[in-house]
PDB file of N, CA and C in Angstrom:
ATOM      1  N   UNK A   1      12.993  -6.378  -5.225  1.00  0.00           N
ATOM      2  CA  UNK A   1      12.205  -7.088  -4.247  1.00  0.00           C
ATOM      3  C   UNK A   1      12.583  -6.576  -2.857  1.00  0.00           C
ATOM      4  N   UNK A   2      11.931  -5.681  -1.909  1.00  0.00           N
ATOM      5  CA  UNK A   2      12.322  -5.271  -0.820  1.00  0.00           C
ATOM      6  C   UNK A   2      12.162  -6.285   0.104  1.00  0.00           C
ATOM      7  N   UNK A   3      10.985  -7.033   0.232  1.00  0.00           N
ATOM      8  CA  UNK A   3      10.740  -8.129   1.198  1.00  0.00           C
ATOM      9  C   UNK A   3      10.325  -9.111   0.005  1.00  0.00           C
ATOM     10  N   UNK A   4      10.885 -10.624   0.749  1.00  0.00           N
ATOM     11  CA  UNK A   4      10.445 -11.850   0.224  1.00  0.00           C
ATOM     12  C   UNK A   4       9.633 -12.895   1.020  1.00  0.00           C
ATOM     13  N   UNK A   5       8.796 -13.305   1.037  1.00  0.00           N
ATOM     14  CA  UNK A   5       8.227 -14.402   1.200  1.00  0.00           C
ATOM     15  C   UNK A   5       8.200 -15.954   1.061  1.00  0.00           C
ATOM     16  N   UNK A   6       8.858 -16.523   1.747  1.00  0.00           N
ATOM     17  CA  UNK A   6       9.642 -17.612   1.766  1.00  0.00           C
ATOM     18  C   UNK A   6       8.756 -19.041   2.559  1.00  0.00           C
ATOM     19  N   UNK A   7       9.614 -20.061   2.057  1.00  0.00           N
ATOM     20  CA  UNK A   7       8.840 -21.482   2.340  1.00  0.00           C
ATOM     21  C   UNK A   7       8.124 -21.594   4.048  1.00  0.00           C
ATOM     22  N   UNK A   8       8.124 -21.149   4.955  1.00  0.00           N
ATOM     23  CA  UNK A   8       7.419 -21.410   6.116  1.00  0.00           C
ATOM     24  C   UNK A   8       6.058 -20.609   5.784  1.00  0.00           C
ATOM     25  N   UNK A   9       5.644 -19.947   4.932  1.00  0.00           N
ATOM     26  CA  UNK A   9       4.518 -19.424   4.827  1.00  0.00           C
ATOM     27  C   UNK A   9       3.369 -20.364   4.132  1.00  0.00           C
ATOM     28  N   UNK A  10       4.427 -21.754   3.314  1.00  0.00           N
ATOM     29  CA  UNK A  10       3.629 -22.384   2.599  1.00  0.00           C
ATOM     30  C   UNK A  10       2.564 -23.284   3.235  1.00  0.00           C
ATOM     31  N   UNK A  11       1.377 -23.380   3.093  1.00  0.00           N
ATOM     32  CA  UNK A  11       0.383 -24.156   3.822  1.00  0.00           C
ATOM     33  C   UNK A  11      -0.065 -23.557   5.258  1.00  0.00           C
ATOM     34  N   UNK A  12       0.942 -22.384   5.531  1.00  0.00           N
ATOM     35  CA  UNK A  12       0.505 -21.697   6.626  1.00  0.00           C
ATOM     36  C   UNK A  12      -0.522 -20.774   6.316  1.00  0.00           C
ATOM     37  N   UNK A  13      -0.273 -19.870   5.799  1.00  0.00           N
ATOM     38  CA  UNK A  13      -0.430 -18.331   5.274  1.00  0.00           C
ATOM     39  C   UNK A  13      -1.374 -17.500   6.199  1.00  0.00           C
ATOM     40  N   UNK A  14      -0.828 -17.669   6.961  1.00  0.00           N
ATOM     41  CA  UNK A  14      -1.014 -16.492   8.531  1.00  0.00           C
ATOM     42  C   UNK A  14      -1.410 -15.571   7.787  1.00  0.00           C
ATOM     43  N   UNK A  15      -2.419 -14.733   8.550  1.00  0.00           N
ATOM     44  CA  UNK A  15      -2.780 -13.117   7.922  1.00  0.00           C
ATOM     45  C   UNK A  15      -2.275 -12.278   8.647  1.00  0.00           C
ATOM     46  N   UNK A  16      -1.008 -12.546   9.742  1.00  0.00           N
ATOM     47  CA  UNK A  16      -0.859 -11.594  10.522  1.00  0.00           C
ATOM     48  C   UNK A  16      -0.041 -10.315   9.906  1.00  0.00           C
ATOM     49  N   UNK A  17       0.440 -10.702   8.519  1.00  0.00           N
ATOM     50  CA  UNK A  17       0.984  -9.826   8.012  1.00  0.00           C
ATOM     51  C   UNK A  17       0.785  -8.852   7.087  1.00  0.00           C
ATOM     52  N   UNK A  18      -0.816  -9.550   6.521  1.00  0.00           N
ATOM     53  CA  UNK A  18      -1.663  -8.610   5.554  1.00  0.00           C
ATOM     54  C   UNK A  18      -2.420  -7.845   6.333  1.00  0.00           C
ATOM     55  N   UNK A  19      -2.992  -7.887   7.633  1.00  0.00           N
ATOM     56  CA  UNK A  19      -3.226  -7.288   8.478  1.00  0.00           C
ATOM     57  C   UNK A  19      -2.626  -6.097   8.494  1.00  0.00           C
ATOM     58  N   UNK A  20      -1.468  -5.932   9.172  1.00  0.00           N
ATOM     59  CA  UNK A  20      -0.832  -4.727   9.826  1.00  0.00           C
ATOM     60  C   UNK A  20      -0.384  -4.133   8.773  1.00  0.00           C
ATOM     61  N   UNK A  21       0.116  -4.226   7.033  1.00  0.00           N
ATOM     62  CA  UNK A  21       0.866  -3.480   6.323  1.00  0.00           C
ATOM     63  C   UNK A  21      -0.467  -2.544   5.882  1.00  0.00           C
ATOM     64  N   UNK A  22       0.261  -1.211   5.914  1.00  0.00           N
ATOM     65  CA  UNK A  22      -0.571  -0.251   5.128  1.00  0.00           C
ATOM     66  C   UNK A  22      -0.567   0.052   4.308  1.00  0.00           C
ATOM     67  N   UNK A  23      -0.202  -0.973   3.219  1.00  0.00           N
ATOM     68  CA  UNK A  23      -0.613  -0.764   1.805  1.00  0.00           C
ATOM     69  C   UNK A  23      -1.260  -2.116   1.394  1.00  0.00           C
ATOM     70  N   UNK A  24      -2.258  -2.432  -0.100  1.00  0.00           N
ATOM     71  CA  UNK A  24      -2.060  -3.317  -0.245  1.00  0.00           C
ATOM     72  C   UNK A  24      -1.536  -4.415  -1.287  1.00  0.00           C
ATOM     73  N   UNK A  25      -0.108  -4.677  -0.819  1.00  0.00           N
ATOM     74  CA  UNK A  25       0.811  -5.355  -1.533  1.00  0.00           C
ATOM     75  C   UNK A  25       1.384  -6.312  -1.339  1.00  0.00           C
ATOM     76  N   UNK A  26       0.329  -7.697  -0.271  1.00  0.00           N
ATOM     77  CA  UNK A  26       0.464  -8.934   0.125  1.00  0.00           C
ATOM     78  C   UNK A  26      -0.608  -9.691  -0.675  1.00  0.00           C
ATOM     79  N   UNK A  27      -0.603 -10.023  -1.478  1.00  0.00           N
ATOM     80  CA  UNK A  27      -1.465 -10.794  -2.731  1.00  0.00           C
ATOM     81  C   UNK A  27      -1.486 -12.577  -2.004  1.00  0.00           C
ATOM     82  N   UNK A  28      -2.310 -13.159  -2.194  1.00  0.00           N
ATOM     83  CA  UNK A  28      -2.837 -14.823  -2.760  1.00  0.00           C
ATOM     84  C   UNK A  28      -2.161 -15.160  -3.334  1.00  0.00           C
ATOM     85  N   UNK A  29      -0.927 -16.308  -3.653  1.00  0.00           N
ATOM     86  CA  UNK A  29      -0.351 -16.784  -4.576  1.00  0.00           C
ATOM     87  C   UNK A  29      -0.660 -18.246  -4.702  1.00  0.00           C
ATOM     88  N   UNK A  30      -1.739 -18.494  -4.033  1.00  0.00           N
ATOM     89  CA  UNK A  30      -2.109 -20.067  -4.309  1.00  0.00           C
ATOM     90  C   UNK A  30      -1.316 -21.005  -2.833  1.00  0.00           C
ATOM     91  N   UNK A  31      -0.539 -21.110  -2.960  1.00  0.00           N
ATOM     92  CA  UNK A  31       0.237 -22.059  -1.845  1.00  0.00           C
ATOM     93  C   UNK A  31       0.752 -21.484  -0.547  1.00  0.00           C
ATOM     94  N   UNK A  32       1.164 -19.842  -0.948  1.00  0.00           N
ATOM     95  CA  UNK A  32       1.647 -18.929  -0.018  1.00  0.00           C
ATOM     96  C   UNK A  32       1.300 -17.796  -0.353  1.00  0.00           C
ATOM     97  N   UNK A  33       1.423 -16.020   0.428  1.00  0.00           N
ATOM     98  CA  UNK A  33       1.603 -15.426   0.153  1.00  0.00           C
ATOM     99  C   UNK A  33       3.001 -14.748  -0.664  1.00  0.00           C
ATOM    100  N   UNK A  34       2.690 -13.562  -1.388  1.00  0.00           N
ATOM    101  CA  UNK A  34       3.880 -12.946  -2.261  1.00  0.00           C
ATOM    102  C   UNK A  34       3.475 -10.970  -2.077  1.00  0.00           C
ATOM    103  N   UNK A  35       4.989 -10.757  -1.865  1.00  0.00           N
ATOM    104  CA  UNK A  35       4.730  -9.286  -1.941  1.00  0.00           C
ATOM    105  C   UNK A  35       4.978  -8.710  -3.126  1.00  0.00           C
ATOM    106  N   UNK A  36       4.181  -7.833  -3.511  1.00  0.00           N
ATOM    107  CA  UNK A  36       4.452  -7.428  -4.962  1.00  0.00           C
ATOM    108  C   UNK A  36       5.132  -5.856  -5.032  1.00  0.00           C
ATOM    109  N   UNK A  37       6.566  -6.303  -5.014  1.00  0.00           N
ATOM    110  CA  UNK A  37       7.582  -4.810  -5.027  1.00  0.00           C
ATOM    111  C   UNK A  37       7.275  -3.667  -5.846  1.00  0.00           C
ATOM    112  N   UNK A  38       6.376  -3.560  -6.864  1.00  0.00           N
ATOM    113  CA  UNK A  38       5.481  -2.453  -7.036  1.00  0.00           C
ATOM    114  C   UNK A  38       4.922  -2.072  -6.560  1.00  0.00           C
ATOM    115  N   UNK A  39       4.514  -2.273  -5.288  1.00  0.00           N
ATOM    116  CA  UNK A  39       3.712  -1.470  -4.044  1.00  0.00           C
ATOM    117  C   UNK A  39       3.948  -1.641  -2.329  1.00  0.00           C
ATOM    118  N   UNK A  40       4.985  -2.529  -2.578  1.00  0.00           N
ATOM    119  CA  UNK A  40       5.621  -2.234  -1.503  1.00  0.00           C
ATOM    120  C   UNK A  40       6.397  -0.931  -1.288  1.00  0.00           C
ATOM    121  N   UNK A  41       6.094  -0.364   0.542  1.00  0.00           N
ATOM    122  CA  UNK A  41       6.428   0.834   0.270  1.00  0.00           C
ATOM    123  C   UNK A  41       7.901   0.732   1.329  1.00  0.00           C
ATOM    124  N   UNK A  42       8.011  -0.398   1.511  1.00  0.00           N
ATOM    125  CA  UNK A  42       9.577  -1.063   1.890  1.00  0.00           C
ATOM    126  C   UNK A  42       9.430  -0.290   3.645  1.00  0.00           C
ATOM    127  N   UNK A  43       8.384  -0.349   3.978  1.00  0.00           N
ATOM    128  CA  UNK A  43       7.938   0.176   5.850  1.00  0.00           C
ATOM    129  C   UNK A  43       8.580  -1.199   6.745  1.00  0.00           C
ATOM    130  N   UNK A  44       8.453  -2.002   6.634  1.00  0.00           N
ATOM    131  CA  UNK A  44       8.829  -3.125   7.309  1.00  0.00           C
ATOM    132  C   UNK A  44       7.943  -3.961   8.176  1.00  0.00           C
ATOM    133  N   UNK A  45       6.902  -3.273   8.037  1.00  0.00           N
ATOM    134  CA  UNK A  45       5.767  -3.560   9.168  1.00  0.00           C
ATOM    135  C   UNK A  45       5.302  -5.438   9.339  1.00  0.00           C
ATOM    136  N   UNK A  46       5.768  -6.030   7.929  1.00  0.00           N
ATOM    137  CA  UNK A  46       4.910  -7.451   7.909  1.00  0.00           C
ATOM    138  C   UNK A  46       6.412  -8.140   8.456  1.00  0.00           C
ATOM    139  N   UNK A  47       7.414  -8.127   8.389  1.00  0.00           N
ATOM    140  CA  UNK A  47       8.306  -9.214   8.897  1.00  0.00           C
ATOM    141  C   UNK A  47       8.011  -9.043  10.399  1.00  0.00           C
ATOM    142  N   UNK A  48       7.930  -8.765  11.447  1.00  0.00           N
ATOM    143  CA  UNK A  48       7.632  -8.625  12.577  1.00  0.00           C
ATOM    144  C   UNK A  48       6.648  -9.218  12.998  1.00  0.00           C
ATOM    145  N   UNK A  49       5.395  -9.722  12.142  1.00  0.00           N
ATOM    146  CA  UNK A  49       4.086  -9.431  12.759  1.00  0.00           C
ATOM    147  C   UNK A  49       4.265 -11.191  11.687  1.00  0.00           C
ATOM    148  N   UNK A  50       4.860 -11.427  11.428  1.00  0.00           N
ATOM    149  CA  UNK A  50       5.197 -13.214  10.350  1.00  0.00           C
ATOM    150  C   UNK A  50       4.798 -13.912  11.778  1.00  0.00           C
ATOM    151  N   UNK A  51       3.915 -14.948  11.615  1.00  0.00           N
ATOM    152  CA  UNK A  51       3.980 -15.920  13.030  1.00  0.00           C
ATOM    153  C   UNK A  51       5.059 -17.172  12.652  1.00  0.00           C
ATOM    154  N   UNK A  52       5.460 -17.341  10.911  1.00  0.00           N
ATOM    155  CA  UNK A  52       6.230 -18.477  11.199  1.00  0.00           C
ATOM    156  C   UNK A  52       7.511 -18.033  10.654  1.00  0.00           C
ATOM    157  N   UNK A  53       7.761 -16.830  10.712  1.00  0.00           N
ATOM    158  CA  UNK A  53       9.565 -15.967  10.657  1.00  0.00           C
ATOM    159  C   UNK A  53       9.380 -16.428   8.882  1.00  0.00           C
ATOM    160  N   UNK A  54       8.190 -16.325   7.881  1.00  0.00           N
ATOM    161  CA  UNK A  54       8.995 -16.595   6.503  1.00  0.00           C
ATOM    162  C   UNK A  54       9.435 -15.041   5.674  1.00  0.00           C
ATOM    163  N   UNK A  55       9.112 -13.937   6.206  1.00  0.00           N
ATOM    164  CA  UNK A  55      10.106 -12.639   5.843  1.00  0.00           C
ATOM    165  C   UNK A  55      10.909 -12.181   5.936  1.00  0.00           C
ATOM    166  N   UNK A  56      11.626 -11.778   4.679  1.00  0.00           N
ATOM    167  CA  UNK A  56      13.065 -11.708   5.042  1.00  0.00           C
ATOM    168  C   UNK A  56      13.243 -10.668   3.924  1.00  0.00           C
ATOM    169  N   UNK A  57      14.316  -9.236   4.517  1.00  0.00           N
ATOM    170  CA  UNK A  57      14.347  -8.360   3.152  1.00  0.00           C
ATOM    171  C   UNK A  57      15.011  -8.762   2.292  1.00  0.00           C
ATOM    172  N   UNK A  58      15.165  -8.711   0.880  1.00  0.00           N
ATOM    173  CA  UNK A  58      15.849  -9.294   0.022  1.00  0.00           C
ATOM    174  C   UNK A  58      17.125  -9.905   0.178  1.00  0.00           C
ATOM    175  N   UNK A  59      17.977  -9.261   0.450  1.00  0.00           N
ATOM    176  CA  UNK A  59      19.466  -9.271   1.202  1.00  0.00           C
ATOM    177  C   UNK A  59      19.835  -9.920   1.851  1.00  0.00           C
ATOM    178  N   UNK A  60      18.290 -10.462   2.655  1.00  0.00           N
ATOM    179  CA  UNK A  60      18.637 -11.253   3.923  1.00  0.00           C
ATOM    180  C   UNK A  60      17.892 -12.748   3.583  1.00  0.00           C
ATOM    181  N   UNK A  61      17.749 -12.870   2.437  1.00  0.00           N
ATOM    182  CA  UNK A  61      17.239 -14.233   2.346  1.00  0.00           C
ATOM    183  C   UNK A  61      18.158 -15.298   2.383  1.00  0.00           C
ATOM    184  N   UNK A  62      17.766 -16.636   3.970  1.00  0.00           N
ATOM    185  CA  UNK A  62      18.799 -17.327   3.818  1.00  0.00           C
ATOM    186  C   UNK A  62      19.150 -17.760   2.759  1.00  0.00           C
ATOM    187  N   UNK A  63      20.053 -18.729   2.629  1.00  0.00           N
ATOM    188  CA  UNK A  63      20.888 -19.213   1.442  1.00  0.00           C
ATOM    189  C   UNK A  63      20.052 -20.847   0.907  1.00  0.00           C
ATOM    190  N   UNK A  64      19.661 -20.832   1.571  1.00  0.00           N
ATOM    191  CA  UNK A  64      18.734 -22.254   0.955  1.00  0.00           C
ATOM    192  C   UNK A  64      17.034 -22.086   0.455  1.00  0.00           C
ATOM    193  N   UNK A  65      16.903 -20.536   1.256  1.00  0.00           N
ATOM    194  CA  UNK A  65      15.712 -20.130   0.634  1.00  0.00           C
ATOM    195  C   UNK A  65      15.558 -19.354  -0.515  1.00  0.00           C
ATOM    196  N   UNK A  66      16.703 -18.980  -1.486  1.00  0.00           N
ATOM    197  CA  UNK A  66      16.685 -18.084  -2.235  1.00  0.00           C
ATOM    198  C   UNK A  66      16.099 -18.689  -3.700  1.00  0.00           C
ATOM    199  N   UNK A  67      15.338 -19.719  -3.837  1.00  0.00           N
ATOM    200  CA  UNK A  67      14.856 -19.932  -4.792  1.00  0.00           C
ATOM    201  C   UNK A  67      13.370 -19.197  -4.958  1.00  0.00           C
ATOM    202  N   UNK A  68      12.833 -18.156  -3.159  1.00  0.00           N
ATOM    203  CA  UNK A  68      11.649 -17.548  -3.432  1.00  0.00           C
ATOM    204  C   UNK A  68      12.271 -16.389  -3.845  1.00  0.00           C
ATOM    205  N   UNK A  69      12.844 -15.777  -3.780  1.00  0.00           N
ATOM    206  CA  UNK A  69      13.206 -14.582  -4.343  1.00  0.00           C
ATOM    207  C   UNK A  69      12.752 -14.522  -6.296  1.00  0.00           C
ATOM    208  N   UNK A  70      13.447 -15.700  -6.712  1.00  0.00           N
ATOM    209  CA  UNK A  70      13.210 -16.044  -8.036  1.00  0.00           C
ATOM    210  C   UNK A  70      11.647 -16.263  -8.525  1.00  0.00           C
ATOM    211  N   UNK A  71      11.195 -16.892  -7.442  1.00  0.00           N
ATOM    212  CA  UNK A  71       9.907 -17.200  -7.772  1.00  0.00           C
ATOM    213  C   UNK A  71       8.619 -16.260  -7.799  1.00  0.00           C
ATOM    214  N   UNK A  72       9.166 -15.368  -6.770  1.00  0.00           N
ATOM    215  CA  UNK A  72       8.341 -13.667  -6.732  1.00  0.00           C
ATOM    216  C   UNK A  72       8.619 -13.314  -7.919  1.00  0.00           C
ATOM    217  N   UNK A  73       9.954 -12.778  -8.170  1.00  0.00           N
ATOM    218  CA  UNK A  73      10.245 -12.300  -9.424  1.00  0.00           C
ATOM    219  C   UNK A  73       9.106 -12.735 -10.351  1.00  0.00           C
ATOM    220  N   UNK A  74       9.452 -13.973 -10.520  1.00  0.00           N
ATOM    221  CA  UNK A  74       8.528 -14.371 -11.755  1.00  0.00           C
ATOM    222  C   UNK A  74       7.269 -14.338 -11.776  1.00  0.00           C
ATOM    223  N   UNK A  75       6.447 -14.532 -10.595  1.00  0.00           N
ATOM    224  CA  UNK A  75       5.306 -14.553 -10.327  1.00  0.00           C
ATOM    225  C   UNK A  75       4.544 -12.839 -10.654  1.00  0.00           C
ATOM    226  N   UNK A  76       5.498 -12.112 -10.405  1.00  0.00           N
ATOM    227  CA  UNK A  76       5.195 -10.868 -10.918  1.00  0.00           C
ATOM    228  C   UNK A  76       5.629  -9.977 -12.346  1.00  0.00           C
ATOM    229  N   UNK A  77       6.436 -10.912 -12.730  1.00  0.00           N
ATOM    230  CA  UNK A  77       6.578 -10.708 -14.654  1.00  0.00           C
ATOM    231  C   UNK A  77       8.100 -10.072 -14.188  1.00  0.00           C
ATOM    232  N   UNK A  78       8.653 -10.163 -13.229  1.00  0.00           N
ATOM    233  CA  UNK A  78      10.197  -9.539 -13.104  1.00  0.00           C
ATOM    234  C   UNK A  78      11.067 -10.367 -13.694  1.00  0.00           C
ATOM    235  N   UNK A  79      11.140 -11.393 -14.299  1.00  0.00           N
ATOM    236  CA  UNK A  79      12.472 -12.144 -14.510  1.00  0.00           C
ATOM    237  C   UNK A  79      12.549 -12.548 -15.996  1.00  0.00           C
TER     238      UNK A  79
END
């Protein structure tokens, strides 16, 4: 998972970040967006351009948010 998508995106889901990435690997997940690390090309372009800060590269997911990490995973058949 290079970037995760985390709880401030929920009920938000700003497009400012499907916008600017040049690929496309910011999918609809119903409640929030999810990046799908099969086509992420790990550029960095959508955490910057987040209006409510919910991107974070894997590594850097706080510690109370790390239940999206799991939930990408799964949402994309990784776990």
């Amino acid at each position: 998972m290079p970037y995760v998508i985390t709880e401030p995106c929920i009920g938000t889901k700003d497009q400012s970040c499907v916008e600017v990435y040049p690929v496309d690997c910011i999918c609809d997940a119903g409640e929030q967006f999810m990046i799908n690390p099969e086509e992420c090309i790990d550029c960095g372009a959508c955490e910057p351009e987040c209006t409510v800060e919910a991107i974070y590269p894997e590594d850097e997911v706080p510690e109370d948010m790390q239940q999206y990490i799991t939930k990408a995973q799964e949402f994309f058949g990784l776990s």
